[in-house]
PDB file of N, CA and C in Angstrom:
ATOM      1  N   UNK A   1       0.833  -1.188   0.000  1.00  0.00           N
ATOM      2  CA  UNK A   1       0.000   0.000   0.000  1.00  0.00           C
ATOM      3  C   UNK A   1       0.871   1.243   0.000  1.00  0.00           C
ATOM      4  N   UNK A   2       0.584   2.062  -0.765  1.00  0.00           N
ATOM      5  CA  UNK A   2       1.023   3.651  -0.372  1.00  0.00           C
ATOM      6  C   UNK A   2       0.782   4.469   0.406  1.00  0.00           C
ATOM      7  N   UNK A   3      -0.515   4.582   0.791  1.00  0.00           N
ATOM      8  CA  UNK A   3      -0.687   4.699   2.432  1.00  0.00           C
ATOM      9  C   UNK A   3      -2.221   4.771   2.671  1.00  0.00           C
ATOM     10  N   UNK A   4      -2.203   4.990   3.890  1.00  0.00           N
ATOM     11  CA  UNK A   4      -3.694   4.867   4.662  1.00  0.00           C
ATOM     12  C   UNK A   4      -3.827   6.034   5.182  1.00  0.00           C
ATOM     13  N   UNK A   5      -4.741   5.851   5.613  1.00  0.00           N
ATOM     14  CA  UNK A   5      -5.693   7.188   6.673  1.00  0.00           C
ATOM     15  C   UNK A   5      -6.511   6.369   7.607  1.00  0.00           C
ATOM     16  N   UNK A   6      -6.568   6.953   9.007  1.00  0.00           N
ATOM     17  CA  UNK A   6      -7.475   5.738   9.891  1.00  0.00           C
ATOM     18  C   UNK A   6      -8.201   6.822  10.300  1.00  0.00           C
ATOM     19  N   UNK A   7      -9.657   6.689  10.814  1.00  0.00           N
ATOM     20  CA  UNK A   7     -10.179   8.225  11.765  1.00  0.00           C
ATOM     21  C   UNK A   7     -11.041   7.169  12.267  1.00  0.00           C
ATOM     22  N   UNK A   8     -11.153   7.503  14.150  1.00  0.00           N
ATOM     23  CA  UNK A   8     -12.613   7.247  14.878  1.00  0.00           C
ATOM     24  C   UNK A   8     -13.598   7.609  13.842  1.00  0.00           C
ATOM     25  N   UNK A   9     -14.869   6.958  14.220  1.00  0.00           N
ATOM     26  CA  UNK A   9     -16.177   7.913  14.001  1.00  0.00           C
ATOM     27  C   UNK A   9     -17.539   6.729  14.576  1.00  0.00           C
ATOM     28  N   UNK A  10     -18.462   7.414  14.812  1.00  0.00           N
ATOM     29  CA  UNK A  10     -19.883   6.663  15.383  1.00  0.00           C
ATOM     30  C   UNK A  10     -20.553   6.698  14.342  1.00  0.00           C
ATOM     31  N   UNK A  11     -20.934   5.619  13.965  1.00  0.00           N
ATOM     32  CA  UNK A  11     -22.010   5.240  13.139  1.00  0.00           C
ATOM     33  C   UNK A  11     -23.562   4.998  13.346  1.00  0.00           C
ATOM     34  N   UNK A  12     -24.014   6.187  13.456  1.00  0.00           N
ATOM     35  CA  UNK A  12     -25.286   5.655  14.316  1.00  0.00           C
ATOM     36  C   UNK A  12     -26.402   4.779  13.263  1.00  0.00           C
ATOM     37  N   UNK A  13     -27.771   5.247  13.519  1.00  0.00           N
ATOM     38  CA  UNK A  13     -28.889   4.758  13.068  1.00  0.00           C
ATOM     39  C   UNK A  13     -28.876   4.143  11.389  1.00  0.00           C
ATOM     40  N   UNK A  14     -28.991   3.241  10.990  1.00  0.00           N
ATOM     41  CA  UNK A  14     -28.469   2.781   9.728  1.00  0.00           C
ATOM     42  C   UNK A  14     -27.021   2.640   9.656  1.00  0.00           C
ATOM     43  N   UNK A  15     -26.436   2.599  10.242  1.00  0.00           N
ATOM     44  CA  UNK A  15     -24.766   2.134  10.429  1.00  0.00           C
ATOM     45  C   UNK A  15     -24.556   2.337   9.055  1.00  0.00           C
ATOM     46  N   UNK A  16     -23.330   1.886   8.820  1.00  0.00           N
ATOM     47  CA  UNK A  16     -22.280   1.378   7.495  1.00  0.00           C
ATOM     48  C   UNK A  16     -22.237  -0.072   7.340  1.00  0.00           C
ATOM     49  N   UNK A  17     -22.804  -0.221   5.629  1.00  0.00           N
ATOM     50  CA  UNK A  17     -22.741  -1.445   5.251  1.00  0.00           C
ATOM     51  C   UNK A  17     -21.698  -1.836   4.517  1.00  0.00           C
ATOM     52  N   UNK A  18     -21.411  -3.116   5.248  1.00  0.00           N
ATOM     53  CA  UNK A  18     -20.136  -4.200   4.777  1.00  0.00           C
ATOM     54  C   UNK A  18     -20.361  -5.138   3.729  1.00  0.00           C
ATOM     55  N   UNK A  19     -19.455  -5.593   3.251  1.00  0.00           N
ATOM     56  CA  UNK A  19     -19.299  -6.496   2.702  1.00  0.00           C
ATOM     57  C   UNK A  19     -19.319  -7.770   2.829  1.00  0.00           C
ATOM     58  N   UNK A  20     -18.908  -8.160   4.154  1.00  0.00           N
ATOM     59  CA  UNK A  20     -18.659  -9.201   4.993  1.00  0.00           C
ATOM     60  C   UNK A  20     -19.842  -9.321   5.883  1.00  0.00           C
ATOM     61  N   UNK A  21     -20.107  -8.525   6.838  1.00  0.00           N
ATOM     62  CA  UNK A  21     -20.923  -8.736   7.623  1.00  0.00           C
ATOM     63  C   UNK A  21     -22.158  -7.860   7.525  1.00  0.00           C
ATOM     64  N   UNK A  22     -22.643  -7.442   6.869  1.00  0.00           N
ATOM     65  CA  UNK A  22     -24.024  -6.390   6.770  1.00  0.00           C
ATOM     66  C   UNK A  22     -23.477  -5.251   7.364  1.00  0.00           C
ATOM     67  N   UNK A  23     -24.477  -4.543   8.221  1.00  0.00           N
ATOM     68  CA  UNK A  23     -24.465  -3.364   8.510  1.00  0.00           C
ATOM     69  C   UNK A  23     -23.876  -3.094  10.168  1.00  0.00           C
ATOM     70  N   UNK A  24     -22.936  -2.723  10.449  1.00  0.00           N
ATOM     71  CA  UNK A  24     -21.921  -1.831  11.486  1.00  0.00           C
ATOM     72  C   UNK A  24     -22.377  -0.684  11.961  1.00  0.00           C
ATOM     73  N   UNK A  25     -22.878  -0.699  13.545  1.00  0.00           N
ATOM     74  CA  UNK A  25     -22.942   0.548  13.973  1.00  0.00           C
ATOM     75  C   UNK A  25     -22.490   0.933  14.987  1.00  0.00           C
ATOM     76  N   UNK A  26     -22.513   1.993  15.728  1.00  0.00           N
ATOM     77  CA  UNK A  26     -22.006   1.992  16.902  1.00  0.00           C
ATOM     78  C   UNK A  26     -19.887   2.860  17.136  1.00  0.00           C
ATOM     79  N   UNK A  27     -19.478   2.665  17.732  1.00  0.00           N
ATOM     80  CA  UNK A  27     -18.140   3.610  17.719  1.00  0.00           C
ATOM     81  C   UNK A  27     -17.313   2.285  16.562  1.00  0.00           C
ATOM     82  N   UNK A  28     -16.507   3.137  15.513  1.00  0.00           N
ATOM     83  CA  UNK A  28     -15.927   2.186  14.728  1.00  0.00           C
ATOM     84  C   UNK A  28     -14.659   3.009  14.017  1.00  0.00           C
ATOM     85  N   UNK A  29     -13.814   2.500  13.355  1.00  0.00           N
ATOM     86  CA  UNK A  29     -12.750   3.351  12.623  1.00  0.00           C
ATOM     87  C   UNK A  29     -12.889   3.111  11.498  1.00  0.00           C
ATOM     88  N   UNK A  30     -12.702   4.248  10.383  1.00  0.00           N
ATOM     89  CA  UNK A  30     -12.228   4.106   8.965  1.00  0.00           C
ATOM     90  C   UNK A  30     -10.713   3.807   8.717  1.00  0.00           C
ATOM     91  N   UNK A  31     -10.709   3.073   7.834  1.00  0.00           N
ATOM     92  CA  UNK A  31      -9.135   3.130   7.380  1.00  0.00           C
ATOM     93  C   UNK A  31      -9.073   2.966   5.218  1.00  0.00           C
ATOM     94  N   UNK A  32      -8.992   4.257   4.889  1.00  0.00           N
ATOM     95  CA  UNK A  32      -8.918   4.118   3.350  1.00  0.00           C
ATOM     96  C   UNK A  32      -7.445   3.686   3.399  1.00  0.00           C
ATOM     97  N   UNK A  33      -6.884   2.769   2.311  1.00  0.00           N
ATOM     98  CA  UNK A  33      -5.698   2.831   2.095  1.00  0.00           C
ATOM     99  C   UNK A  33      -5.940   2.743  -0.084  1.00  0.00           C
ATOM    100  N   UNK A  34      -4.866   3.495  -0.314  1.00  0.00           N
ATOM    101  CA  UNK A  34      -4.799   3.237  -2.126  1.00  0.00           C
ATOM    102  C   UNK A  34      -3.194   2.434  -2.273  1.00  0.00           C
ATOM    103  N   UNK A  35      -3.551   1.682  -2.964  1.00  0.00           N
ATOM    104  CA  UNK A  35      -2.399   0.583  -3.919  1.00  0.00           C
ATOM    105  C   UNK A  35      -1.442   1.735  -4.277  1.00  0.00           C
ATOM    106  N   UNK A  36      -0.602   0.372  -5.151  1.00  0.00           N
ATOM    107  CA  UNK A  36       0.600   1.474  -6.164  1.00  0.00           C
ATOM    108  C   UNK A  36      -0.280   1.430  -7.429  1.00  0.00           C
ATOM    109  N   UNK A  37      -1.268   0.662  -7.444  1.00  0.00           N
ATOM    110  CA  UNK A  37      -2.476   0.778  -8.798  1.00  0.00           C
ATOM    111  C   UNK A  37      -3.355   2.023  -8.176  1.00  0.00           C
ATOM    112  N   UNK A  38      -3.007   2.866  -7.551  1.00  0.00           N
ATOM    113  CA  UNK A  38      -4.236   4.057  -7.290  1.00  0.00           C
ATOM    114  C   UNK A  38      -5.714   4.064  -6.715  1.00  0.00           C
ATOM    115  N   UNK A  39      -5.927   2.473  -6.726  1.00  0.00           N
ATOM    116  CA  UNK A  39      -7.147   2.365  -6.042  1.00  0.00           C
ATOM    117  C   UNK A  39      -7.254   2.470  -4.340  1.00  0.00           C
ATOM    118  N   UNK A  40      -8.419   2.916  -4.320  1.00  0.00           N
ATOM    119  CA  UNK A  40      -8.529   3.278  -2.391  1.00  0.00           C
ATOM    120  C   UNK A  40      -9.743   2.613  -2.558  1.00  0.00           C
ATOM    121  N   UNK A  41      -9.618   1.634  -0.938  1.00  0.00           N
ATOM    122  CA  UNK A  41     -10.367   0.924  -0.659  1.00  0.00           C
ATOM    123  C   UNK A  41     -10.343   1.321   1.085  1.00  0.00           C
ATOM    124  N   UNK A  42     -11.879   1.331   1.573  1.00  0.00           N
ATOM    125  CA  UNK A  42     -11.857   1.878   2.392  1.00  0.00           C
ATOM    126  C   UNK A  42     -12.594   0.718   3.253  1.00  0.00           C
ATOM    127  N   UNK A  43     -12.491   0.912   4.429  1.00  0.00           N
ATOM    128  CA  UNK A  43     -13.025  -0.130   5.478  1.00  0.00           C
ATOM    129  C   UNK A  43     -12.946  -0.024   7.124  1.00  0.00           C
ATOM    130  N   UNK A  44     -13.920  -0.921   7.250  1.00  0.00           N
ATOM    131  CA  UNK A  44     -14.425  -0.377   8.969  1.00  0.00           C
ATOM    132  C   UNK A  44     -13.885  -1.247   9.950  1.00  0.00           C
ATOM    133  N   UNK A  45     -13.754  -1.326  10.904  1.00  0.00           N
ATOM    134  CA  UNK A  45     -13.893  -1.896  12.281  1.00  0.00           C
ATOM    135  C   UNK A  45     -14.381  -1.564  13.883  1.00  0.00           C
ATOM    136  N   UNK A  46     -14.819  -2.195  14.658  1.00  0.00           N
ATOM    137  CA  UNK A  46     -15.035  -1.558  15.445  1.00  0.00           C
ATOM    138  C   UNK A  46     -13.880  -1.101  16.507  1.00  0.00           C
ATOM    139  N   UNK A  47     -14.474   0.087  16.958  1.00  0.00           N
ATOM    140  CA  UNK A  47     -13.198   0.233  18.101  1.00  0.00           C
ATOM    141  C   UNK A  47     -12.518  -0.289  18.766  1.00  0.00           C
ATOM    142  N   UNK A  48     -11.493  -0.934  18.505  1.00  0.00           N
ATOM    143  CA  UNK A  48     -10.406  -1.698  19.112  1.00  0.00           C
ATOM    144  C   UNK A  48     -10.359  -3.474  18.607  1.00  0.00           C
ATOM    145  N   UNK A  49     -10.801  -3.739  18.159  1.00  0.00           N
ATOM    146  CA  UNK A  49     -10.950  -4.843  17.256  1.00  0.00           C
ATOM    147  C   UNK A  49      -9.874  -4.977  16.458  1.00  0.00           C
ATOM    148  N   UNK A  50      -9.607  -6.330  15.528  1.00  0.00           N
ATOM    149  CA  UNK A  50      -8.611  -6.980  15.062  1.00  0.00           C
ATOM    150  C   UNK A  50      -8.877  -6.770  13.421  1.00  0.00           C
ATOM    151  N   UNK A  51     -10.370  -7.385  12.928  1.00  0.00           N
ATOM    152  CA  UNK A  51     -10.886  -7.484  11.756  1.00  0.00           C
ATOM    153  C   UNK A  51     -11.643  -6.551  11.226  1.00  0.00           C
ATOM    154  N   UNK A  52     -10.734  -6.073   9.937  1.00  0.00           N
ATOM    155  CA  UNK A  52     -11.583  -4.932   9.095  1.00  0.00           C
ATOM    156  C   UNK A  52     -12.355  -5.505   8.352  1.00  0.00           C
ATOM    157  N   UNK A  53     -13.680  -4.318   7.921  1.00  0.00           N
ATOM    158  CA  UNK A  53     -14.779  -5.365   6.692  1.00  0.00           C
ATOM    159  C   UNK A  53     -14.608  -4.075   5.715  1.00  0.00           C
ATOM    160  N   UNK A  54     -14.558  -5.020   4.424  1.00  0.00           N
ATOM    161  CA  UNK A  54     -14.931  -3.857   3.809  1.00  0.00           C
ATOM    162  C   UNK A  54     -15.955  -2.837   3.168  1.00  0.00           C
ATOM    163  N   UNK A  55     -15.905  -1.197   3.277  1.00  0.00           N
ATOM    164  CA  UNK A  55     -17.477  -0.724   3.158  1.00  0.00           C
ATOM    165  C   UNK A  55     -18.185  -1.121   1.961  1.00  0.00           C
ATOM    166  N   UNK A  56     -19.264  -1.547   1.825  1.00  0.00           N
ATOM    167  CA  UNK A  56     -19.947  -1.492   0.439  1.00  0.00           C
ATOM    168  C   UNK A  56     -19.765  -0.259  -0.722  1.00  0.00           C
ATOM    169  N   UNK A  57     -19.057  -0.481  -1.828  1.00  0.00           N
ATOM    170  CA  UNK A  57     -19.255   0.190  -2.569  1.00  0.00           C
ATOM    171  C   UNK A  57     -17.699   1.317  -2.779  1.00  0.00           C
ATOM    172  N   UNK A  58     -16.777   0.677  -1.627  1.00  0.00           N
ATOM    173  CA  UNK A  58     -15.919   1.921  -0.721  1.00  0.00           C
ATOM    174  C   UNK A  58     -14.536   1.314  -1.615  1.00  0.00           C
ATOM    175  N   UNK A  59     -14.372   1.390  -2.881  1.00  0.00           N
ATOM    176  CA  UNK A  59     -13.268   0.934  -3.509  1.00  0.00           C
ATOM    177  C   UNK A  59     -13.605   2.492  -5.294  1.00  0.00           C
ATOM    178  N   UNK A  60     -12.748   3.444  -5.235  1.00  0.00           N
ATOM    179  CA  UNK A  60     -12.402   4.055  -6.036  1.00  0.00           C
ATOM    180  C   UNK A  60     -10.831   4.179  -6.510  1.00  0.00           C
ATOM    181  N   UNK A  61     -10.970   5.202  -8.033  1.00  0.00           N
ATOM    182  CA  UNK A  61      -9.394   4.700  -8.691  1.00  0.00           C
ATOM    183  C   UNK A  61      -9.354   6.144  -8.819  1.00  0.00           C
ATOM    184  N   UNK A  62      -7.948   6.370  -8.098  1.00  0.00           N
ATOM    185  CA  UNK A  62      -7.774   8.277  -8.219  1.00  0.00           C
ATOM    186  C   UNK A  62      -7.326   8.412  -9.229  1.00  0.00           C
ATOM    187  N   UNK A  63      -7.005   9.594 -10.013  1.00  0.00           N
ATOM    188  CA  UNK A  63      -6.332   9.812 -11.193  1.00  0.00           C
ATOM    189  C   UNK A  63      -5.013  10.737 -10.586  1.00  0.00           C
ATOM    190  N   UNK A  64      -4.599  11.116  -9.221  1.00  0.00           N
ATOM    191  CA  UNK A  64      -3.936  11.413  -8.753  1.00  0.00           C
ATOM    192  C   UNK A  64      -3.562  11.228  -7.451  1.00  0.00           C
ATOM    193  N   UNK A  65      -2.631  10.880  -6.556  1.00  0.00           N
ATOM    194  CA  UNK A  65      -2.579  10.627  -5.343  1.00  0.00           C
ATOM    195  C   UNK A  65      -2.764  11.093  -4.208  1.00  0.00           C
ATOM    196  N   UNK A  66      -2.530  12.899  -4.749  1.00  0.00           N
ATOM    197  CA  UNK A  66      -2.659  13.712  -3.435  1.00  0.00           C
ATOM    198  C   UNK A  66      -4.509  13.946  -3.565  1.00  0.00           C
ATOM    199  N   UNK A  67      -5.481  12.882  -4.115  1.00  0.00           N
ATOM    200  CA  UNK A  67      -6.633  13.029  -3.606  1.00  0.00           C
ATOM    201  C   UNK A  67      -6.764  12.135  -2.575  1.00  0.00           C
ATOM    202  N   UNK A  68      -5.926  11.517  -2.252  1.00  0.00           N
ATOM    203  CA  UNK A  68      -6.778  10.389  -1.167  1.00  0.00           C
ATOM    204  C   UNK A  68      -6.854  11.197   0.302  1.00  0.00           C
ATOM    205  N   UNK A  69      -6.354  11.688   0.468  1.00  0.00           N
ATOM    206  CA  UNK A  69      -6.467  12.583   1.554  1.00  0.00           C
ATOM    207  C   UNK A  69      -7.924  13.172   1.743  1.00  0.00           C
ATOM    208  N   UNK A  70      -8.301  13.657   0.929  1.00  0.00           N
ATOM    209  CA  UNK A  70      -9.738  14.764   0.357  1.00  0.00           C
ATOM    210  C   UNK A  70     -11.054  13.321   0.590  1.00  0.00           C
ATOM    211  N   UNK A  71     -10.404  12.277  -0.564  1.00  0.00           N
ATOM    212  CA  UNK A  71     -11.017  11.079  -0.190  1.00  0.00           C
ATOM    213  C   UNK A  71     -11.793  10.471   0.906  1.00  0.00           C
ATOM    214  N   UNK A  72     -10.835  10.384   1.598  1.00  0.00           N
ATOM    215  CA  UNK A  72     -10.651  10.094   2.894  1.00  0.00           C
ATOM    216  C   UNK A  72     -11.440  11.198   3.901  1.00  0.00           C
ATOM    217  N   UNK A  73     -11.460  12.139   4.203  1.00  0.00           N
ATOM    218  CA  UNK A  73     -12.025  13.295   5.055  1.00  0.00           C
ATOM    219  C   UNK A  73     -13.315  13.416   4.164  1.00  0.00           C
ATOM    220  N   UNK A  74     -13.875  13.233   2.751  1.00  0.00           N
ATOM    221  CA  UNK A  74     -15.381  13.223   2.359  1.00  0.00           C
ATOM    222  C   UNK A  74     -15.906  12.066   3.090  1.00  0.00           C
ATOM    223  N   UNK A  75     -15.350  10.952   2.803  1.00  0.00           N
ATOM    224  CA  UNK A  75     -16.042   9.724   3.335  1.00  0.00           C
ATOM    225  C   UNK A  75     -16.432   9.877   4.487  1.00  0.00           C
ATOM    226  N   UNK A  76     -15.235  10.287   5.643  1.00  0.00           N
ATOM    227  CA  UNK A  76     -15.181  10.481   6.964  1.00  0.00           C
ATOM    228  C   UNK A  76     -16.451  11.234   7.569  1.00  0.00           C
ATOM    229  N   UNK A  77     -17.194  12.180   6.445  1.00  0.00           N
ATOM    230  CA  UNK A  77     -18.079  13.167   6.883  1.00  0.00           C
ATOM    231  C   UNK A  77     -19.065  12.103   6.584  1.00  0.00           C
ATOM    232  N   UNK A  78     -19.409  11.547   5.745  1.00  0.00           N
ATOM    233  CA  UNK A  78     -21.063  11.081   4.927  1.00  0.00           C
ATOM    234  C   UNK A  78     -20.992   9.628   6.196  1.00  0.00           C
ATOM    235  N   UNK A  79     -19.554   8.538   6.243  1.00  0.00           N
ATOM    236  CA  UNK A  79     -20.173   7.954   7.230  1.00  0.00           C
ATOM    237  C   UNK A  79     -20.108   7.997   9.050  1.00  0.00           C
ATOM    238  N   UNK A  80     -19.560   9.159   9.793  1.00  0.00           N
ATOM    239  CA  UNK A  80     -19.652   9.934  11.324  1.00  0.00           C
ATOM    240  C   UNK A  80     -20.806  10.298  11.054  1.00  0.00           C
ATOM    241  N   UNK A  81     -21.466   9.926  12.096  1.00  0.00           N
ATOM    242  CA  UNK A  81     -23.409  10.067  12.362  1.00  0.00           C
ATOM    243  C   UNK A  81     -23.592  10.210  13.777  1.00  0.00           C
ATOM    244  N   UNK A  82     -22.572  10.806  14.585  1.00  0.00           N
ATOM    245  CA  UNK A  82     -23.225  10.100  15.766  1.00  0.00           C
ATOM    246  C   UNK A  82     -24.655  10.968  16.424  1.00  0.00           C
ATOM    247  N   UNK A  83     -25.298  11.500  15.581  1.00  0.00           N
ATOM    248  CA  UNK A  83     -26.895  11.452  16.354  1.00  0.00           C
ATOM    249  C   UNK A  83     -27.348  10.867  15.614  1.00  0.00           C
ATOM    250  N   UNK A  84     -26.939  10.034  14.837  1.00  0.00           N
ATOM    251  CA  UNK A  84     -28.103   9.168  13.553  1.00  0.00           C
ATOM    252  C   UNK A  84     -27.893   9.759  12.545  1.00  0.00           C
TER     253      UNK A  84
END
């Protein structure tokens, strides 16, 4: 990987849906990371946990690198809910 980004965030009412396991709610972390192929794939776990899932749908291809950052902090907003 070229790198990651991790951030807390609460997922409230309708959580974030996985891939693996359905839908995640409750205190959890993001972690986008992009390849040396440019793709960012982004994914959850819960707070302090071992196993990431990945988000539904949460795999894009940058056309430049210094977006994953921007990437990363949009996502961060649409899935942090914590009043629902």
């Amino acid at each position: 990987m070229l790198n990651t980004y991790n951030s807390p965030l609460v997922a409230g009412q309708g959580g974030v849906m996985t891939e693996e396991v359905g839908v995640v709610t409750g205190d959890l972390e993001l972690r986008t990371a992009m390849g040396e192929d440019g793709v960012v794939t982004a994914k959850v776990r819960y707070a302090g946990a071992e196993e990431w899932y990945r988000v539904r749908g949460g795999m894009c291809k940058l056309a430049d690198e210094r977006d994953h950052a921007a990437v990363h902090s949009l996502l961060l907003g649409v899935l942090n809910r914590p009043s629902g």
